[in-house]
N, C-alpha and C. Protein backbone atom coordinates (compact mmCIF):
# COMPACT_ATOMS: atom_id res chain seq x y z
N UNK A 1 -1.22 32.83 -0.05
CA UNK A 1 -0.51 31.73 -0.68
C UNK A 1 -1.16 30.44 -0.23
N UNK A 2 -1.30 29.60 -0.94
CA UNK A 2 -2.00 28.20 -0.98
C UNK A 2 -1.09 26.94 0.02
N UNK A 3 -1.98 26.72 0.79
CA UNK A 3 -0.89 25.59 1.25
C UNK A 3 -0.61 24.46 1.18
N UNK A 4 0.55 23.76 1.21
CA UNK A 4 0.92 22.63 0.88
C UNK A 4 -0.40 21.38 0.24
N UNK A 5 -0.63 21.00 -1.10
CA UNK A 5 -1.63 19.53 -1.12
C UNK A 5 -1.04 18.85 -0.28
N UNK A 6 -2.40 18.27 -0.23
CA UNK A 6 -2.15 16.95 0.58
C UNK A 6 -2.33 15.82 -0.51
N UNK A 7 -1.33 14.58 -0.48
CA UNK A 7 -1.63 13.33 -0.99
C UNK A 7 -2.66 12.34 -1.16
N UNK A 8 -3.30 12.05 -2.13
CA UNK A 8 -3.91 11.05 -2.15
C UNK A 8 -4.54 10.42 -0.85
N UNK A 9 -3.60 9.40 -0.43
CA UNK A 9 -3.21 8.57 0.76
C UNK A 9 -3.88 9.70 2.23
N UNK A 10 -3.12 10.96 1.88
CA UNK A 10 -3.50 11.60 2.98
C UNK A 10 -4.67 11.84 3.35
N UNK A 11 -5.41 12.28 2.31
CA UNK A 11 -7.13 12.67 2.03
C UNK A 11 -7.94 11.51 2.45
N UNK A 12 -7.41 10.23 2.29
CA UNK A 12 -8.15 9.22 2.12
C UNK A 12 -7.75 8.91 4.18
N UNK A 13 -6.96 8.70 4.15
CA UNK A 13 -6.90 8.51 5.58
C UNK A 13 -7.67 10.10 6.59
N UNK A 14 -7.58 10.94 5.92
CA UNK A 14 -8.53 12.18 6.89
C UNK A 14 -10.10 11.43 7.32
N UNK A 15 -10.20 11.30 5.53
CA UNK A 15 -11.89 10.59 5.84
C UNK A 15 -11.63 10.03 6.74
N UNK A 16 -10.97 8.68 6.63
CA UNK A 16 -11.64 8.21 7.76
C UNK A 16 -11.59 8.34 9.09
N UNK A 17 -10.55 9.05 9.02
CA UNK A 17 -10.23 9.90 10.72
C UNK A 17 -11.40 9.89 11.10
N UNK A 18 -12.17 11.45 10.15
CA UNK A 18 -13.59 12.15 10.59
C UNK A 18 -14.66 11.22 10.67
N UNK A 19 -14.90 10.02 9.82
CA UNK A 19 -16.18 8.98 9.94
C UNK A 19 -15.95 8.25 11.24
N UNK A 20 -14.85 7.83 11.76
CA UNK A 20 -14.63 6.79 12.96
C UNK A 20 -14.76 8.26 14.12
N UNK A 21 -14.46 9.45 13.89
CA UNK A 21 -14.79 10.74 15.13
C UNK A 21 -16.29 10.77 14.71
N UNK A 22 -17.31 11.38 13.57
CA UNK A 22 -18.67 11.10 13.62
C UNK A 22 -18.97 9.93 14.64
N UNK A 23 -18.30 8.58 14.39
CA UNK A 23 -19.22 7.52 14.44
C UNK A 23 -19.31 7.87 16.33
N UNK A 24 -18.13 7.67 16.84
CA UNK A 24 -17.72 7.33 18.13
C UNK A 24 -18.77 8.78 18.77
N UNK A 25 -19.18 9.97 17.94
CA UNK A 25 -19.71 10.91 18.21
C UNK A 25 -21.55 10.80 18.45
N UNK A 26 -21.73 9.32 17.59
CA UNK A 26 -23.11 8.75 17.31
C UNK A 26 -23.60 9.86 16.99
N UNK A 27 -22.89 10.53 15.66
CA UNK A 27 -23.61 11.21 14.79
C UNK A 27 -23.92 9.85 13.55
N UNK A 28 -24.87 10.38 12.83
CA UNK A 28 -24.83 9.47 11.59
C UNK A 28 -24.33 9.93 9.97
N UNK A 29 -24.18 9.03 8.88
CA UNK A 29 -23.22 9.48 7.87
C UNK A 29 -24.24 10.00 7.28
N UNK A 30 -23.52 10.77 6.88
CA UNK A 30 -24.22 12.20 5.62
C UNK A 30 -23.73 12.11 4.48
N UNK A 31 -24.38 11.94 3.25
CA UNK A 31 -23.80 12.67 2.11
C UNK A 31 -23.35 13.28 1.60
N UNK A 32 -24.34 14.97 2.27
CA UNK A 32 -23.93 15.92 2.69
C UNK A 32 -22.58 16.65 3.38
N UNK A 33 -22.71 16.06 4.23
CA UNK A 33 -21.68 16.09 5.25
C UNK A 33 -20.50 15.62 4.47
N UNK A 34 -20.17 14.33 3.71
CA UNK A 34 -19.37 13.64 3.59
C UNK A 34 -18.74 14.93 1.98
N UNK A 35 -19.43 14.98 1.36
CA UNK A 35 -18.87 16.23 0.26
C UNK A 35 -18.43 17.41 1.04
N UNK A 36 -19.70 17.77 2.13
CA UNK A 36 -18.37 18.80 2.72
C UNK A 36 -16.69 18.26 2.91
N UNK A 37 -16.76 17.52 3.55
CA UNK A 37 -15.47 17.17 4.21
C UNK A 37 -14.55 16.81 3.29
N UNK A 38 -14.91 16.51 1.52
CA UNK A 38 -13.97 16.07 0.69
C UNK A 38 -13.65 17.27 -0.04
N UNK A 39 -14.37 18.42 0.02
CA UNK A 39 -14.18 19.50 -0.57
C UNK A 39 -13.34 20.46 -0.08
N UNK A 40 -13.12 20.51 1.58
CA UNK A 40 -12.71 20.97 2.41
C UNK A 40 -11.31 20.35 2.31
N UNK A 41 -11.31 18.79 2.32
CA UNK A 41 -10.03 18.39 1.79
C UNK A 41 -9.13 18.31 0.89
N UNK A 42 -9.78 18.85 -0.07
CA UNK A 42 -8.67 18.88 -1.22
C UNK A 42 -8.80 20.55 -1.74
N UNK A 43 -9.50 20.94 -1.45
CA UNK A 43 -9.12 22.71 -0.95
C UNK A 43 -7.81 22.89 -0.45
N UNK A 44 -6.59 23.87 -0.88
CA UNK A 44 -5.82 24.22 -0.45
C UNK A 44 -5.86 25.26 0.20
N UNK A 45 -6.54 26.24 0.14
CA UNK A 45 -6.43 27.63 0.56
C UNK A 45 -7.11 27.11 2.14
N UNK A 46 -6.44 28.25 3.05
CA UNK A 46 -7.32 28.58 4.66
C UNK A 46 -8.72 29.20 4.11
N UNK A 47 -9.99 28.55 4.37
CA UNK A 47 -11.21 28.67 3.56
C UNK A 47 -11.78 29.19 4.87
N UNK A 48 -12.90 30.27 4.95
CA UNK A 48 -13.57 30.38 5.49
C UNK A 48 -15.22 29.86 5.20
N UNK A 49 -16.42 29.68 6.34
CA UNK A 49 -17.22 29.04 6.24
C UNK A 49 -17.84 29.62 4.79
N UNK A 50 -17.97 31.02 4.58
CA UNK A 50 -18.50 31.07 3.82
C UNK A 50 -17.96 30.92 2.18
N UNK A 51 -16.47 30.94 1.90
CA UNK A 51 -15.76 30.10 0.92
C UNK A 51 -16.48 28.89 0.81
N UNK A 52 -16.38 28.14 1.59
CA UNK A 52 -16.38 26.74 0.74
C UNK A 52 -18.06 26.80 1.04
N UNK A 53 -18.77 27.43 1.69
CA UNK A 53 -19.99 26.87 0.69
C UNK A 53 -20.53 28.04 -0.65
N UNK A 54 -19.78 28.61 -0.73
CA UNK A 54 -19.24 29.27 -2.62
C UNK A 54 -18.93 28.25 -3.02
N UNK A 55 -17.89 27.55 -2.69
CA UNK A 55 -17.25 26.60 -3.75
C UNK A 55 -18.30 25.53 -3.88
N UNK A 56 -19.66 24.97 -2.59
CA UNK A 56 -20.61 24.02 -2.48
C UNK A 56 -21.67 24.62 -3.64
N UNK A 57 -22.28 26.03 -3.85
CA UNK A 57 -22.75 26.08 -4.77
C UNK A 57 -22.25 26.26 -5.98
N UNK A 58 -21.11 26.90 -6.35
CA UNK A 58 -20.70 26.91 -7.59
C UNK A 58 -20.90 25.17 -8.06
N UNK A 59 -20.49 24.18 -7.34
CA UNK A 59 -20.98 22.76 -7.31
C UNK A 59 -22.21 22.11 -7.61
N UNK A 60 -23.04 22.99 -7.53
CA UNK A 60 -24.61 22.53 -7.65
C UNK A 60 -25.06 21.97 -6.67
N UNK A 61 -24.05 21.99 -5.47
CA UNK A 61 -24.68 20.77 -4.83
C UNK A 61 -25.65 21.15 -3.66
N UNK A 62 -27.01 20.73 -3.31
CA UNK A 62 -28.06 21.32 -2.35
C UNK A 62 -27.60 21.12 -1.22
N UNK A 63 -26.54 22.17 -0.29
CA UNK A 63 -26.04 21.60 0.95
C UNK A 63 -26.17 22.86 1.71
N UNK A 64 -27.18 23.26 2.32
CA UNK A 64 -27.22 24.25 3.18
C UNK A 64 -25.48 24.99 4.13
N UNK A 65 -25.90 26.17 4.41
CA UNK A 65 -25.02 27.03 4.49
C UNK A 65 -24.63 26.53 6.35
N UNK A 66 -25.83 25.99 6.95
CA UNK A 66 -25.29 25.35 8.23
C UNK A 66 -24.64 24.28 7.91
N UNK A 67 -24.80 23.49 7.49
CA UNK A 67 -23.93 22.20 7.28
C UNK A 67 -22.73 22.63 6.87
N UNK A 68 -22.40 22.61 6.09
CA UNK A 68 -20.60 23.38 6.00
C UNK A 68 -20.42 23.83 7.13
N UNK A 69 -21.17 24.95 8.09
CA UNK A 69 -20.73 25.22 9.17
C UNK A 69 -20.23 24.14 9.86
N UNK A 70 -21.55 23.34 10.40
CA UNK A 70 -21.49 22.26 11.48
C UNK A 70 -20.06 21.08 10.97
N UNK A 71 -20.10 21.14 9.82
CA UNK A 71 -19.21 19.76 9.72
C UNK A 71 -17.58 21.14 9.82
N UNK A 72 -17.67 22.01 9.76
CA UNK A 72 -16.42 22.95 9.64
C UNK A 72 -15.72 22.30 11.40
N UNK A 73 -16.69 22.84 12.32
CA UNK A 73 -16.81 22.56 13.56
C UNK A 73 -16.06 21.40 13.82
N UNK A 74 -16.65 20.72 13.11
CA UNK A 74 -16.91 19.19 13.79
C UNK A 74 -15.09 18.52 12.71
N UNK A 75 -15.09 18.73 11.46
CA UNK A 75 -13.27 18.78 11.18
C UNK A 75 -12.52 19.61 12.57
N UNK A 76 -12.74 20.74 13.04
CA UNK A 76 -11.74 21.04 14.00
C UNK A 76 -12.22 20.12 15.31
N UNK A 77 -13.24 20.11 15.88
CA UNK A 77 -13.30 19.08 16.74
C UNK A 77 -12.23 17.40 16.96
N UNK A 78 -12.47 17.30 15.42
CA UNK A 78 -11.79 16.21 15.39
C UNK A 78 -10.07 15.95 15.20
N UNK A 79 -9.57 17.29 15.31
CA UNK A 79 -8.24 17.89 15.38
C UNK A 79 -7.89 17.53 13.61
N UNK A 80 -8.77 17.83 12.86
CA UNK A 80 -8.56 17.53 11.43
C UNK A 80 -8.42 19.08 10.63
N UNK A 81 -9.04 20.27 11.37
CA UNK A 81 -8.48 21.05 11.36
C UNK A 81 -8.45 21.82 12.07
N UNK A 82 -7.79 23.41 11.74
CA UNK A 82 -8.12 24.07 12.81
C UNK A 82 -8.13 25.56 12.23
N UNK A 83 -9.28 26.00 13.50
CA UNK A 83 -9.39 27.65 13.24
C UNK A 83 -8.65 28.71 13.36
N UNK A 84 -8.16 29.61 12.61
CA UNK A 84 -7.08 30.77 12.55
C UNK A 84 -8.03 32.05 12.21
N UNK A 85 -7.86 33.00 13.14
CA UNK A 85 -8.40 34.32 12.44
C UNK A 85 -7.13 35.34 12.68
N UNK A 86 -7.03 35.57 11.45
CA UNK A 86 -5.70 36.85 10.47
C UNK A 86 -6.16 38.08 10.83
N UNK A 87 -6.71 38.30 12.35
CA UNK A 87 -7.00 39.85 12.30
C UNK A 87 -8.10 40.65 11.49
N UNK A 88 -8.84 40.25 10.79
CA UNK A 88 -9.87 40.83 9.84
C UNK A 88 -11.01 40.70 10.21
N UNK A 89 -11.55 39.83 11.15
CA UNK A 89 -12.42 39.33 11.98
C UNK A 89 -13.16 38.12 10.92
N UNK A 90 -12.48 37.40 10.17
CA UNK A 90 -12.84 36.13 9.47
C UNK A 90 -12.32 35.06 9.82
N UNK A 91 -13.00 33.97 10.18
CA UNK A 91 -12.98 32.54 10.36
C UNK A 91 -12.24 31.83 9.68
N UNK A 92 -10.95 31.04 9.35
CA UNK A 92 -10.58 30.46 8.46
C UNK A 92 -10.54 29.10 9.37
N UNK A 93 -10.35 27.87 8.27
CA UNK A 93 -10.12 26.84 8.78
C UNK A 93 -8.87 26.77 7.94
N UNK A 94 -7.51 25.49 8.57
CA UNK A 94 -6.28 25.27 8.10
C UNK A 94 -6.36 23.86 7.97
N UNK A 95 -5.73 23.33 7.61
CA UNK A 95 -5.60 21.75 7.07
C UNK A 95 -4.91 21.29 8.27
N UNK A 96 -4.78 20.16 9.06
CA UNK A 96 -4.02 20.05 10.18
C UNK A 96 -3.22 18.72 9.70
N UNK A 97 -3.39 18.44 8.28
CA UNK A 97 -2.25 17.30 7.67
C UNK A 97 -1.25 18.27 7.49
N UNK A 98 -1.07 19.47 7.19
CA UNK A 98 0.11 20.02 6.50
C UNK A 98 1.06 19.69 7.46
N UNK A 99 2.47 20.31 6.96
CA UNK A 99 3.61 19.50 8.16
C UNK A 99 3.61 18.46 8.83
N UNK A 100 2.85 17.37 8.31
CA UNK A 100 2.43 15.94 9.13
C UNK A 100 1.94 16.54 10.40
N UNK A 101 1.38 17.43 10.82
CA UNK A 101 0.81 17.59 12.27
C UNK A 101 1.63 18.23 13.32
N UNK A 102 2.82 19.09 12.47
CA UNK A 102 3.92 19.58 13.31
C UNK A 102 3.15 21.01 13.16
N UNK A 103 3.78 21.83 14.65
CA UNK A 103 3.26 23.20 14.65
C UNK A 103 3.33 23.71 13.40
N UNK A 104 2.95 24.68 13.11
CA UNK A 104 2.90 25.68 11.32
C UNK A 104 3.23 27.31 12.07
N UNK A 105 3.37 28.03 11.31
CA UNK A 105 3.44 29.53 11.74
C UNK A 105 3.02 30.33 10.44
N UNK A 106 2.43 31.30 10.95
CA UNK A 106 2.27 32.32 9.41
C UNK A 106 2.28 33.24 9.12
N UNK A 107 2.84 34.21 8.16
CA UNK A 107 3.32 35.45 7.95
C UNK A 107 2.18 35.75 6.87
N UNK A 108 1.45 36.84 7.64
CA UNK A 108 0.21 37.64 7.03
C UNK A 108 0.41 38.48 6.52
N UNK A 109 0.29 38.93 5.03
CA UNK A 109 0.29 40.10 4.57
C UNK A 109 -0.96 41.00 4.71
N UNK A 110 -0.55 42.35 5.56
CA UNK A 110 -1.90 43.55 5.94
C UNK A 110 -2.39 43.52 4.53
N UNK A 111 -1.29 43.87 3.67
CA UNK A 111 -2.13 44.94 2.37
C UNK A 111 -3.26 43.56 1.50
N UNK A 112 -2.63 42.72 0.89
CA UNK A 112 -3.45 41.60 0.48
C UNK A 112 -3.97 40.93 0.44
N UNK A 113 -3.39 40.32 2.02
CA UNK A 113 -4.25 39.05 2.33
C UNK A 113 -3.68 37.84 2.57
N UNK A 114 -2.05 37.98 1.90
CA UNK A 114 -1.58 36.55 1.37
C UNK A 114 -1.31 36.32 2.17
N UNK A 115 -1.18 34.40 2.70
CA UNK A 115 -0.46 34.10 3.95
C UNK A 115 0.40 33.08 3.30
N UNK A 116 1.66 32.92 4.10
CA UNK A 116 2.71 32.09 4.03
C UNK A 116 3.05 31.35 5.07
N UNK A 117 2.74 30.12 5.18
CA UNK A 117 3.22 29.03 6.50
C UNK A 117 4.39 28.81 6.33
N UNK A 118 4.51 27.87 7.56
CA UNK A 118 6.55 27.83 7.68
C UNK A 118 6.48 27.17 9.18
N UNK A 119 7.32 26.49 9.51
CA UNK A 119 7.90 25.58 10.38
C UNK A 119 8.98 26.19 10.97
N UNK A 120 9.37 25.85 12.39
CA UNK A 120 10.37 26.30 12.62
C UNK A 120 10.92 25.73 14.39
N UNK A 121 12.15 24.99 14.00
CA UNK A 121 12.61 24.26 15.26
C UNK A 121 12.92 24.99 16.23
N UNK A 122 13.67 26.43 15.99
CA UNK A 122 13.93 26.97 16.62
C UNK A 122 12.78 27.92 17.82
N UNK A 123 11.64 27.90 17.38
CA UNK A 123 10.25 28.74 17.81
C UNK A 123 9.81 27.44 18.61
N UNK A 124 10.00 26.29 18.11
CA UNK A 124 9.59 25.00 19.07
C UNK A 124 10.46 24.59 20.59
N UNK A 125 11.69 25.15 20.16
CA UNK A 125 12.56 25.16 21.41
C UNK A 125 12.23 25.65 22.12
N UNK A 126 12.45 27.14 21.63
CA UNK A 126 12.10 28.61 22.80
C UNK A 126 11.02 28.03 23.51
N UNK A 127 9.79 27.77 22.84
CA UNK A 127 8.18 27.73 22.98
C UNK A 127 8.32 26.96 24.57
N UNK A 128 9.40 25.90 24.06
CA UNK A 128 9.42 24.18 24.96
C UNK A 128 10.16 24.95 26.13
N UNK A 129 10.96 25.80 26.01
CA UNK A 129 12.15 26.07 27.12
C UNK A 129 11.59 26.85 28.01
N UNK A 130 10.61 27.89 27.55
CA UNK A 130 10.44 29.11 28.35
C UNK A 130 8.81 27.93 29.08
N UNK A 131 8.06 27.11 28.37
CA UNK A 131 7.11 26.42 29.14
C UNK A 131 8.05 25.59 30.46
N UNK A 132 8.93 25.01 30.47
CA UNK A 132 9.86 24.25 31.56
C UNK A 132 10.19 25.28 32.35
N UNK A 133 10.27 26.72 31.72
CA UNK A 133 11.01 27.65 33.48
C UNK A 133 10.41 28.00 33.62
N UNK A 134 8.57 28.22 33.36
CA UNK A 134 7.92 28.69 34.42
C UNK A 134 6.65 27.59 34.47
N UNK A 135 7.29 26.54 34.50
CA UNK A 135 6.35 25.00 34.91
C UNK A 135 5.25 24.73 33.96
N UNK A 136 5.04 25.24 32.98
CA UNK A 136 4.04 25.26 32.25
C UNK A 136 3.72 24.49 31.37
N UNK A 137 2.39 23.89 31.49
CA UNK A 137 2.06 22.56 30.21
C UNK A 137 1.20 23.24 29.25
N UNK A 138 2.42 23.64 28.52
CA UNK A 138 1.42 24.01 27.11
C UNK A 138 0.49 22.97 26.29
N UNK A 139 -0.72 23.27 26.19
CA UNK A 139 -1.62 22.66 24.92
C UNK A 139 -1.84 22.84 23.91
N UNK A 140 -1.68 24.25 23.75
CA UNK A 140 -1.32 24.65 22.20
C UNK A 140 -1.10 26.46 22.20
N UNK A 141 -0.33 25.95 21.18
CA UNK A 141 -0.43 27.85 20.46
C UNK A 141 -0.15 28.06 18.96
N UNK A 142 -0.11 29.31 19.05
CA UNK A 142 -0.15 29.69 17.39
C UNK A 142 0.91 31.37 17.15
N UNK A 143 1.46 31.13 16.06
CA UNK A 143 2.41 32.21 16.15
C UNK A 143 2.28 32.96 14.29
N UNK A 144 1.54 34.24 14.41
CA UNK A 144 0.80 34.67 13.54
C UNK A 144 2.11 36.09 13.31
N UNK A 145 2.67 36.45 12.09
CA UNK A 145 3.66 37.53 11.47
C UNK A 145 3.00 38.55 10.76
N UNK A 146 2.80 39.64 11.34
CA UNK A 146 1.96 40.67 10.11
C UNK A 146 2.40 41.34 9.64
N UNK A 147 2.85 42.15 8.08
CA UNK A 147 3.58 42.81 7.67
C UNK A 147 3.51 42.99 6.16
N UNK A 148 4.17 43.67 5.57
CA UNK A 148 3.83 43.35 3.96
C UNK A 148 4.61 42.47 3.09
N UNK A 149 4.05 41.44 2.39
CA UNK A 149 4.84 40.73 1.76
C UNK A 149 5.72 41.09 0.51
N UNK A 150 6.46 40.75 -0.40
CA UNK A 150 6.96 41.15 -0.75
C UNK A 150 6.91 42.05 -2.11
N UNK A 151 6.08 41.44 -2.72
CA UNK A 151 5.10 41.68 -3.79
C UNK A 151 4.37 43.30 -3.38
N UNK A 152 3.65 43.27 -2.11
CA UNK A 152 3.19 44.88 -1.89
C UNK A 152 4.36 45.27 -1.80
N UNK A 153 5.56 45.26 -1.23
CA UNK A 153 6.34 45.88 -0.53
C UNK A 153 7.01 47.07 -2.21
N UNK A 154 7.45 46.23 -2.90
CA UNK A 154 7.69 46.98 -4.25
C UNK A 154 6.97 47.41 -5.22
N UNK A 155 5.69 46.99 -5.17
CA UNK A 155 4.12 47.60 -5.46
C UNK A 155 4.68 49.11 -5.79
């Protein structure tokens, strides 16, 4: 399942997230680079490296198969997105605008593939409560559901 677009406004403020993280990185601007990162942005699906440079050639556009990598990298570097692997041993990247930047969770379907994000206050509590009783400063985590969705399930 496709996740949430992002707005206008939103896309436009990512850029420049990633150009002021390039800059401060004293990398320099790419063309290249810069279509990755708009393609990547208005992509809904969790894309792996080699998705979106499918979607770079179906494009015509001459952008080597490292570059999508490197700038893939360099979006999660810049906490613009981030990497999830669903057990299959594939790379996906996730949008890190969805939920304005609040944790996400996702329920993987084995048989298909499909994934479904979702929020949840209650998984943020626990998460927060059980880090306070055993002193712990969480930095991050991720909370991944595997099972069949509903669609296989009556298949």
């Amino acid at each position: 399942m496709a996740s949430k677009e992002a707005s206008a406004d939103t896309i436009t403020e990512q850029r420049k997230m990633f150009e002021l993280f390039v800059r401060r990185r004293g990398l320099k601007r790419s063309s290249q680079r810069g279509a990755v990162v708009d393609l990547f942005l208005h992509n809904t699906d969790h894309v792996s490296c080699e998705d979106l440079y499918s979607i770079v050639r179906k494009r015509g556009l001459k952008i080597g198969y490292s570059t999508v990598y490197r700038t893939l990298k360099l979006l999660s570097a810049a906490n613009l997105a981030r990497e999830v692997n669903f057990g299959d041993g594939v790379t996906r990247f996730d949008h890190n605008y969805n939920f304005n930047f609040q944790n996400h969770y996702h329920l993987v379907c084995t048989t298909c593939g499909d994934t479904v994000e979702f929020t949840s206050k209650a998984i943020e509590k626990n998460q927060k409560d059980v880090a306070k009783k055993f002193g712990f400063s969480p930095q991050h985590h991720k909370l991944e559901i595997y099972g069949m969705c509903r669609a296989c399930r009556n298949a």
